[in-house]
Protein backbone atom coordinates (compact mmCIF):
# COMPACT_ATOMS: atom_id res chain seq x y z
CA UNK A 1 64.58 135.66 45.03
CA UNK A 2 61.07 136.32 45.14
CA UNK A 3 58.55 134.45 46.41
CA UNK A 4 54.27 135.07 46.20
CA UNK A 5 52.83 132.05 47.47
CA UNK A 6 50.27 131.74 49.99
CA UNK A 7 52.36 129.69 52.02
CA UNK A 8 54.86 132.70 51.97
CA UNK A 9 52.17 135.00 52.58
CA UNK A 10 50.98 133.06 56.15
CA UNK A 11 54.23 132.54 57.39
CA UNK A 12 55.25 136.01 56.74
CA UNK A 13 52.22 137.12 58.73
CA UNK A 14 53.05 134.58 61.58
CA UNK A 15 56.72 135.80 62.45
CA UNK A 16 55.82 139.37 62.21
CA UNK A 17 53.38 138.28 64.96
CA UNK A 18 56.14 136.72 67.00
CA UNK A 19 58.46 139.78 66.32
CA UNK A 20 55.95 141.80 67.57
CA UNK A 21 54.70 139.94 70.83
CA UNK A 22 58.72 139.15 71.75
CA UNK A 23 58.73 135.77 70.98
CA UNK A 24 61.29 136.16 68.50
CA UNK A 25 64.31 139.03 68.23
CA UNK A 26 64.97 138.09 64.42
CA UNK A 27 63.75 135.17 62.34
CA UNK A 28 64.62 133.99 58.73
CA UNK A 29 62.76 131.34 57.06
CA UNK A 30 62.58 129.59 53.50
CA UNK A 31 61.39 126.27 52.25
CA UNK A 32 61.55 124.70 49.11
CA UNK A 33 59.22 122.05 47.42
CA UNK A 34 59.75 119.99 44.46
CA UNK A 35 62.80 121.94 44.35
CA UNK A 36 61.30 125.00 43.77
CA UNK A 37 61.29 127.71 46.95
CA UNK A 38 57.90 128.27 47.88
CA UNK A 39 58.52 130.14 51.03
CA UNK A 40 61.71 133.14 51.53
CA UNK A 41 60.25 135.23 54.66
CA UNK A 42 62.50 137.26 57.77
CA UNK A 43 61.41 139.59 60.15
CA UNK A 44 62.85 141.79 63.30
CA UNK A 45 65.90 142.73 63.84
CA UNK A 46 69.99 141.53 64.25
CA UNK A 47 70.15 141.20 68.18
CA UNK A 48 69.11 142.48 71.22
CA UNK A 49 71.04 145.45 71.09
CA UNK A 50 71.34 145.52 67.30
CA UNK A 51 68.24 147.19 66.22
CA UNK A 52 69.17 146.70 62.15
CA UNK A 53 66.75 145.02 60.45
CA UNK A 54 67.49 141.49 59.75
CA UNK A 55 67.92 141.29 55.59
CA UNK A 56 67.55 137.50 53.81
CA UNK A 57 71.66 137.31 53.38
CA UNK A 58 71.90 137.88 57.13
CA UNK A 59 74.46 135.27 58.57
CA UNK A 60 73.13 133.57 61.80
CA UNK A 61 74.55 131.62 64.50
CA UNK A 62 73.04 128.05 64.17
CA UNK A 63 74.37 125.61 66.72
CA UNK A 64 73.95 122.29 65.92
CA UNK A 65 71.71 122.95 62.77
CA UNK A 66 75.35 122.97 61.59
CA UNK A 67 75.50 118.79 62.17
CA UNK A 68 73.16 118.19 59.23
CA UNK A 69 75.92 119.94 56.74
CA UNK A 70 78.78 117.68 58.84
CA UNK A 71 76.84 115.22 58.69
CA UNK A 72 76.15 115.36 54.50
CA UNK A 73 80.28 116.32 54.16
CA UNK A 74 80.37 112.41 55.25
CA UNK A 75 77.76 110.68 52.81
CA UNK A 76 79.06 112.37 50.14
CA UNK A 77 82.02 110.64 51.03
CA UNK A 78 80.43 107.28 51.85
CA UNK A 79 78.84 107.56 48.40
CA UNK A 80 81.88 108.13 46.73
CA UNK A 81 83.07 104.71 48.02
CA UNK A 82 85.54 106.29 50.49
CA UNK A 83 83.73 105.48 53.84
CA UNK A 84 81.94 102.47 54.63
CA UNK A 85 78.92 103.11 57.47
CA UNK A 86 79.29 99.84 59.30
CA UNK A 87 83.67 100.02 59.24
CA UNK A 88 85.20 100.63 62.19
CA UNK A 89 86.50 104.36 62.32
CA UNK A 90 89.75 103.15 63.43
CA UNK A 91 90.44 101.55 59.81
CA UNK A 92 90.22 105.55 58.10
CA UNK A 93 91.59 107.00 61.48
CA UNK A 94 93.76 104.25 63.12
CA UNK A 95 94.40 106.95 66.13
CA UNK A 96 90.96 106.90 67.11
CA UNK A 97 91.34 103.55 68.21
CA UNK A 98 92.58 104.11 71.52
CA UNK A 99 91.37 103.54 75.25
CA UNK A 100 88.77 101.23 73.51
CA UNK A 101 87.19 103.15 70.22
CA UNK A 102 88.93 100.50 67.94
CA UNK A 103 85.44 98.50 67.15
CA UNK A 104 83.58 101.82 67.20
CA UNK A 105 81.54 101.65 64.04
CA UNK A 106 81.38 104.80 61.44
CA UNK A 107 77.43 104.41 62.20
CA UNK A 108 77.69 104.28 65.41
CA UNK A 109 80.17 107.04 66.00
CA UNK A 110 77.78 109.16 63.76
CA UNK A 111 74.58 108.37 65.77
CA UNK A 112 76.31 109.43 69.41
CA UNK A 113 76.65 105.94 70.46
CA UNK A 114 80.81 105.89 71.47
CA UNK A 115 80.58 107.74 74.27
CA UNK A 116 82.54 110.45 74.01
CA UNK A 117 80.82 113.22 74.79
CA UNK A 118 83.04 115.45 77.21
CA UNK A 119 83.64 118.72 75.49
CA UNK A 120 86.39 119.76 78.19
CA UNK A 121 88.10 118.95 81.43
CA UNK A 122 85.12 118.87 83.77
CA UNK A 123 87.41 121.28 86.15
CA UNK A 124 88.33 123.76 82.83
CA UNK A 125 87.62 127.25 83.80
CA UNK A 126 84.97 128.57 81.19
CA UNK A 127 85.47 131.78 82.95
CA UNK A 128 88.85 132.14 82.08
CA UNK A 129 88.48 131.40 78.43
CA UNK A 130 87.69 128.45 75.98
CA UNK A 131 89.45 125.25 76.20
CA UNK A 132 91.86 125.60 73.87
CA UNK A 133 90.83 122.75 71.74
CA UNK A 134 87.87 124.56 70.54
CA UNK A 135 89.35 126.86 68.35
CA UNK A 136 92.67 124.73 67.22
CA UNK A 137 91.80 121.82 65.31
CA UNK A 138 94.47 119.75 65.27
CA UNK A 139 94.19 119.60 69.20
CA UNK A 140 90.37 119.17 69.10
CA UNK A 141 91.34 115.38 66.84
CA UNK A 142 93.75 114.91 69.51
CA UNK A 143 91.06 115.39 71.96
CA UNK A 144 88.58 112.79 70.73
CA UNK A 145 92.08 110.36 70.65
CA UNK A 146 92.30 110.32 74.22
CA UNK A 147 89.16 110.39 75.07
CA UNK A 148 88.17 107.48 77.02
CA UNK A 149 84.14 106.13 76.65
CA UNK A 150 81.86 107.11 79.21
CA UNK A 151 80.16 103.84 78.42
CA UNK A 152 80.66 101.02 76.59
CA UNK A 153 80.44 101.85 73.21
CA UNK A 154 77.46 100.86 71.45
CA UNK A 155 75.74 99.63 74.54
CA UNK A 156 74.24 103.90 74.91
CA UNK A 157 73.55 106.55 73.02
CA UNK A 158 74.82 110.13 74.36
CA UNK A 159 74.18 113.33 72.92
CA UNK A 160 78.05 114.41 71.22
CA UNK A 161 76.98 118.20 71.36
CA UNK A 162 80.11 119.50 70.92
CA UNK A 163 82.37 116.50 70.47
CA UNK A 164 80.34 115.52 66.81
CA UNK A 165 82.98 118.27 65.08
CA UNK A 166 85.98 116.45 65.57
CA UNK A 167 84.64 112.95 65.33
CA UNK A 168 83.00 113.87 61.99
CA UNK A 169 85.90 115.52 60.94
CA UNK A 170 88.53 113.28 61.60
CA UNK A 171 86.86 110.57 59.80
CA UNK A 172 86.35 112.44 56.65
CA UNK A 173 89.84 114.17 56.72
CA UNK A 174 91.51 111.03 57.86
CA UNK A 175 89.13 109.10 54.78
CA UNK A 176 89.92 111.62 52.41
CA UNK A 177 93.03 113.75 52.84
CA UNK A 178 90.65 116.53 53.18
CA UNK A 179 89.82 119.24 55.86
CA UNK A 180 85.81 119.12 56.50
CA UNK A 181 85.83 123.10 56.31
CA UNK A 182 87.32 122.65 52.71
CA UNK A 183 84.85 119.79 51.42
CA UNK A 184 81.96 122.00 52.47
CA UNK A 185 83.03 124.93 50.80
CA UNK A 186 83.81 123.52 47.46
CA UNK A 187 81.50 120.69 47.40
CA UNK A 188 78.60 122.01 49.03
CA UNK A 189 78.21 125.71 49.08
CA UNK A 190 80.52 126.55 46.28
CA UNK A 191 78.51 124.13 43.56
CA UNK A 192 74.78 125.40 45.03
CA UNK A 193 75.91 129.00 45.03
CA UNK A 194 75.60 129.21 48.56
CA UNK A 195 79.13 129.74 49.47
CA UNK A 196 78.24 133.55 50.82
CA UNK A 197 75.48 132.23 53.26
CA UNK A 198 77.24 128.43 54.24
CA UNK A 199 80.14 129.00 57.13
CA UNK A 200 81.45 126.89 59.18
CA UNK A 201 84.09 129.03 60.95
CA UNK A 202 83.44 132.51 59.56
CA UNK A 203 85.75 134.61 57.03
CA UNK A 204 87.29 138.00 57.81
CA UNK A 205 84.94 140.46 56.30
CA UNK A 206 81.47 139.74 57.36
CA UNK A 207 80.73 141.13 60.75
CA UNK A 208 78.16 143.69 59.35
CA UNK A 209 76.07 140.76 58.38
CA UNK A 210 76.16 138.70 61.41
CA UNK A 211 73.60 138.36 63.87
CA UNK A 212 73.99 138.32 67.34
CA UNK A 213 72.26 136.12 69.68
CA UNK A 214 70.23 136.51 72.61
CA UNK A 215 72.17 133.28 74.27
CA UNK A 216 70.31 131.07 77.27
CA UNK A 217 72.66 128.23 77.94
CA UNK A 218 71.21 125.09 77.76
CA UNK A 219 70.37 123.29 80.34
CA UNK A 220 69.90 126.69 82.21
CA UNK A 221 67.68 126.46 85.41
CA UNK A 222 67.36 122.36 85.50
CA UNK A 223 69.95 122.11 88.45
CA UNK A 224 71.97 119.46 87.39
CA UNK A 225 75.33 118.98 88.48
CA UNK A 226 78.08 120.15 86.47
CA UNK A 227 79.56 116.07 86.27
CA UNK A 228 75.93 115.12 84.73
CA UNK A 229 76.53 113.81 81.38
CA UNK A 230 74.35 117.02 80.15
CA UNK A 231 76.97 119.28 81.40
CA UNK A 232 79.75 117.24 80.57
CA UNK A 233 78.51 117.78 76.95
CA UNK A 234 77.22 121.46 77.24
CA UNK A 235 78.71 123.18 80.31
CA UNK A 236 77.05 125.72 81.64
CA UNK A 237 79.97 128.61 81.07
CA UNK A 238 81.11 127.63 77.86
CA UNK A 239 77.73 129.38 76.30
CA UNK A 240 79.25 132.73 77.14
CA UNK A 241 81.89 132.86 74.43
CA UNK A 242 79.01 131.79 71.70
CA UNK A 243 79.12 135.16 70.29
CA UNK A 244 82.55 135.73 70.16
CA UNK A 245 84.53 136.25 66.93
CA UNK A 246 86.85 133.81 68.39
CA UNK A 247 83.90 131.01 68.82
CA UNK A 248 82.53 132.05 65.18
CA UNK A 249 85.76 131.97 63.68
CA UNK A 250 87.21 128.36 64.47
CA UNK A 251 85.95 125.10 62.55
CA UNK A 252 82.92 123.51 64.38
CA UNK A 253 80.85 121.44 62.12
CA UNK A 254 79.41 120.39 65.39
CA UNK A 255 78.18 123.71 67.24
CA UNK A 256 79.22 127.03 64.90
CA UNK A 257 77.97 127.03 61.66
CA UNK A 258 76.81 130.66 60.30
CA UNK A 259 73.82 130.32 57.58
CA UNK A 260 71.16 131.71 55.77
CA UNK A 261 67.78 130.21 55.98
CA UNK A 262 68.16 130.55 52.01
CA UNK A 263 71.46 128.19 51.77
CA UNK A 264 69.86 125.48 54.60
CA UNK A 265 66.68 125.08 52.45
CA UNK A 266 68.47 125.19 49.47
CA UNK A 267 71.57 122.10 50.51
CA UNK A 268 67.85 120.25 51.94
CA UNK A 269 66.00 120.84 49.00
CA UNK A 270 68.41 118.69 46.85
CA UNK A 271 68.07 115.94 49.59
CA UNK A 272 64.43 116.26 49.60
CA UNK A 273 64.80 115.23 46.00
CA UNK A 274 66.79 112.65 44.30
CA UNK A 275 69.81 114.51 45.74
CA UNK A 276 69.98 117.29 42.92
CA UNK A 277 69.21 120.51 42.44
CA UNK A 278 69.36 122.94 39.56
CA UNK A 279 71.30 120.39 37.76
CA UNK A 280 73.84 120.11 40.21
CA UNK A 281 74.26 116.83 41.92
CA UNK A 282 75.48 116.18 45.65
CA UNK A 283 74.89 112.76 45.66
CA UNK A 284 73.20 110.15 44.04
CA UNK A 285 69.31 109.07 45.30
CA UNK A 286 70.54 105.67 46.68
CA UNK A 287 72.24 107.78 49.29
CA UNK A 288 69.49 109.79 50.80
CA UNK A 289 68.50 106.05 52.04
CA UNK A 290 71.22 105.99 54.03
CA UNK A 291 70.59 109.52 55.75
CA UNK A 292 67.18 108.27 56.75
CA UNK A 293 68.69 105.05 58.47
CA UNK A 294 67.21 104.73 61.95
CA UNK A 295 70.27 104.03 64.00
CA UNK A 296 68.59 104.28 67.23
CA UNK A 297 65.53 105.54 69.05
CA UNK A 298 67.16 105.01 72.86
CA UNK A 299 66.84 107.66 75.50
CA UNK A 300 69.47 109.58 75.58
CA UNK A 301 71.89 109.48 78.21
CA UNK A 302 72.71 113.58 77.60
CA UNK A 303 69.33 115.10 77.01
CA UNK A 304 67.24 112.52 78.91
CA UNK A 305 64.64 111.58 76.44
CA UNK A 306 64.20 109.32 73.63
CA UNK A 307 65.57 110.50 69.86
CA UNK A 308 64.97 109.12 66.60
CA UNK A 309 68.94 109.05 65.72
CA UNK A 310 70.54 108.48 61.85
CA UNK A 311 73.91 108.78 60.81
CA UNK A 312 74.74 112.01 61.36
CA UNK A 313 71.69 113.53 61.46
CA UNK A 314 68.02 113.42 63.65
CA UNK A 315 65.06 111.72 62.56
CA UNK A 316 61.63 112.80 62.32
CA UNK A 317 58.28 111.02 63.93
CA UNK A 318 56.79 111.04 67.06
CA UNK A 319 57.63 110.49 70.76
CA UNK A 320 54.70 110.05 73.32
CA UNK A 321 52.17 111.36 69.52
CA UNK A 322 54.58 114.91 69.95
CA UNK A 323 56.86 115.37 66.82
CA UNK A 324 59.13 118.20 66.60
CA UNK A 325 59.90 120.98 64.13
CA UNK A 326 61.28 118.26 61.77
CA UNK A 327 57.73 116.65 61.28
CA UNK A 328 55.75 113.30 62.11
CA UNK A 329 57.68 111.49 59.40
CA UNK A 330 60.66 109.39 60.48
CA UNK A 331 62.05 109.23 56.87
CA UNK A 332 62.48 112.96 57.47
CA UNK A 333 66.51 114.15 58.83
CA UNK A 334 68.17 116.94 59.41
CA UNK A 335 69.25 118.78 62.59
CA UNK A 336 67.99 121.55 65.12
CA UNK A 337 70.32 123.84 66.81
CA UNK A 338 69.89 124.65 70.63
CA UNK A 339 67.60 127.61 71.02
CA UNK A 340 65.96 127.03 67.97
CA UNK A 341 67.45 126.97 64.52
CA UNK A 342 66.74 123.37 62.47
CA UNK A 343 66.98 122.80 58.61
CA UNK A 344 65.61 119.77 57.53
CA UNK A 345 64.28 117.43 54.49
CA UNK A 346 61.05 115.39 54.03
CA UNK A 347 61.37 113.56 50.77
CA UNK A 348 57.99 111.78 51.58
CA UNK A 349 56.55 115.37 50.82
CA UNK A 350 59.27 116.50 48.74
CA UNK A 351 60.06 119.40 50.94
CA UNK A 352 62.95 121.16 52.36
CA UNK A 353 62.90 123.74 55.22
CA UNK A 354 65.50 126.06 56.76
CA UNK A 355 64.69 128.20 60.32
CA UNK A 356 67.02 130.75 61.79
CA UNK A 357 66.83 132.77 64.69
CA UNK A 358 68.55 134.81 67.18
CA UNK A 359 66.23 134.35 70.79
CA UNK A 360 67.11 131.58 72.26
CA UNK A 361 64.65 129.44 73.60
CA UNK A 362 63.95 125.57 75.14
CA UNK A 363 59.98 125.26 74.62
CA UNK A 364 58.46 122.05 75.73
CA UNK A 365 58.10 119.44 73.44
CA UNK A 366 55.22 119.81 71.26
CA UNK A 367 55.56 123.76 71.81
CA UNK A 368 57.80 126.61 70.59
CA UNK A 369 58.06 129.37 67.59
CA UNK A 370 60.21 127.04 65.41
CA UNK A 371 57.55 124.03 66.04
CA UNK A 372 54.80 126.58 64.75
CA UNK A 373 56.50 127.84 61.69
CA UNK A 374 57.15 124.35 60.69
CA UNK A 375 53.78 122.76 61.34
CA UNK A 376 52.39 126.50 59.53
CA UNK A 377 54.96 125.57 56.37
CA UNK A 378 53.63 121.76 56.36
CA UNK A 379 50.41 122.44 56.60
CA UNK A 380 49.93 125.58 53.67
CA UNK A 381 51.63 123.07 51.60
CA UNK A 382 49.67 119.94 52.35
CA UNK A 383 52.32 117.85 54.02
CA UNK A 384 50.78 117.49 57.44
């Protein structure tokens, strides 16, 4: 697609100028508004020691940008009748009920309030390999099973970095009879015509378009201890195997989704809407109400600071007058992905915005590349 905006034109000008002072390795970007894409822009190169240029249908590594498409696979569901928000999990997934989850609410399980947020054995050996739940499925639902709540559930919200596949998962599979990987393929990415640049555990047959990432494992430098609830959730070794076939490979609809800027905006863009696009419908505009339902604005018991939390997905607005890359709006969702991906929608402005990149970074809040391309996007197109 081509794009000649002015929007496009400053925002093509600004990542060129973080290529080029090393801010970023490789950078995609598009946004969409009123359905229509008024910004398609990429710059530098694959990785940093893959000097090809990056191309718009390059495939990049998005972390938890990746909950946002989980976290839709669900309210399509829920607005199909087959999930209720405020019904215990246990009544679609009667396993999850154990070691006290069996009053854990759908909502609640979907806004990181149950408490379940150990990825691993604290004592696994990263070094050695990945836990081997990570990469088989079936043990990753067993996994969330046994888990036992670090808190009441509830009573805390704690970030569920990793843990958010599985729990999303099992509730639509057990819901539906379906696998998550399947509903997003066929009734996300297949119907937008996005199913070459929408992965959630890669295909055979597309390493010469993926990216590689500069990885800096979160947390990195902070000093906490590896039994702090941050490290419990993202442990310090397990960023390591991030750019292995074997991590891109497996089903994470928590922490491995592979996109295009192109197909984020584009699945946003319909939810910036009245949840269409192009004539094809995801789901009908009484649902994007519930994607904008304000769950909880606690600190987080994870990441240590306070987060404007939906179902499923992260709220806009401000903290402390800072808002991050998804905007000053609360009735804005969507998801970042640690180091800097996010793909989000602002129906208040009718806009839809999709950021990937392949440098790593943890700016302060109210700072950051993917905070400036954002605020760049919103204000060229008068949504400040």
């Amino acid at each position: 697609m081509t794009v000649s905006t002015p929007a496009n034109t400053a925002i093509q000008s600004l990542i060129d100028r973080q290529v080029a002072e090393g801010s970023q390795i490789g950078v995609q970007v598009c946004a969409y508004q009123d359905g229509k894409p008024v910004v398609d822009a990429w710059a530098g190169t694959m990785g940093p020691d893959d000097p090809r240029p990056v191309q718009p249908d390059s495939l990049f590594l998005s972390f938890s940008t990746t909950k946002g498409i989980g976290a839709l696979a669900l309210h399509m569901q829920a607005d199909k009748g087959l999930i209720d928000f405020d019904a215990p999990v246990s009544k679609y997934w009667p396993a999850f009920g154990k070691h006290g989850k069996d009053k854990i609410t759908v909502a609640q399980a979907m806004s990181h309030q149950a408490g379940i947020h150990e990825t691993a054995p604290l004592d696994w050996d990263w070094d050695s390999g990945m836990a081997p739940h990570i990469t088989d499925w079936e043990a990753g639902l067993r996994w969330i099973e046994e888990s036992v709540p670090a808190w009441e559930p509830g009573t805390a919200t704690g970030y569920h970095a990793v843990t958010y596949a599985w729990i999303v998962g099992g509730i639509v599979q057990h819901a539906t009879g379906r696998h998550i990987q399947e509903v997003i393929h066929q009734d996300i990415a297949k119907p937008l015509g996005i199913s070459d640049s929408m992965f959630v555990g890669i295909p055979d047959g597309l390493d010469e378009r993926l990216a590689t990432l500069a990885v800096v494992p979160a947390g990195d430098g902070l000093g906490l201890p590896a039994a702090s609830d941050f490290h419990r959730a993202m442990p310090l070794s397990f960023w390591q195997h991030t750019n292995s076939m074997a991590y891109r490979k497996a089903c994470l609809p928590s922490a491995n989704g592979h996109f295009t800027a192109r197909a984020l905006a584009r699945m946003y863009a319909a939810l910036a809407g009245d949840g269409s696009i192009d004539g094809v419908r995801l789901v009908s505009p009484g649902a994007i109400k519930n994607m904008q339902r304000l769950m909880t604005a606690e600190t987080d018991r994870v990441l240590g600071v306070p987060v404007n939390k939906g179902i499923g997905f992260f709220l806009g607005g401000e903290q402390a007058g800072i808002h991050g890359p998804n905007g000053p709006r609360v009735t804005a969702f969507g998801h970042a992905g640690a180091g800097g991906s996010v793909a989000f929608a602002d129906p208040e402005q009718r806009l839809a915005v999709g950021v990937t990149i392949n440098k790593m970074a943890y700016p302060l809040p109210g700072e950051g590349t993917t905070l400036e391309i954002c605020d760049l996007i919103r204000k060229e197109l008068g949504a400040e």
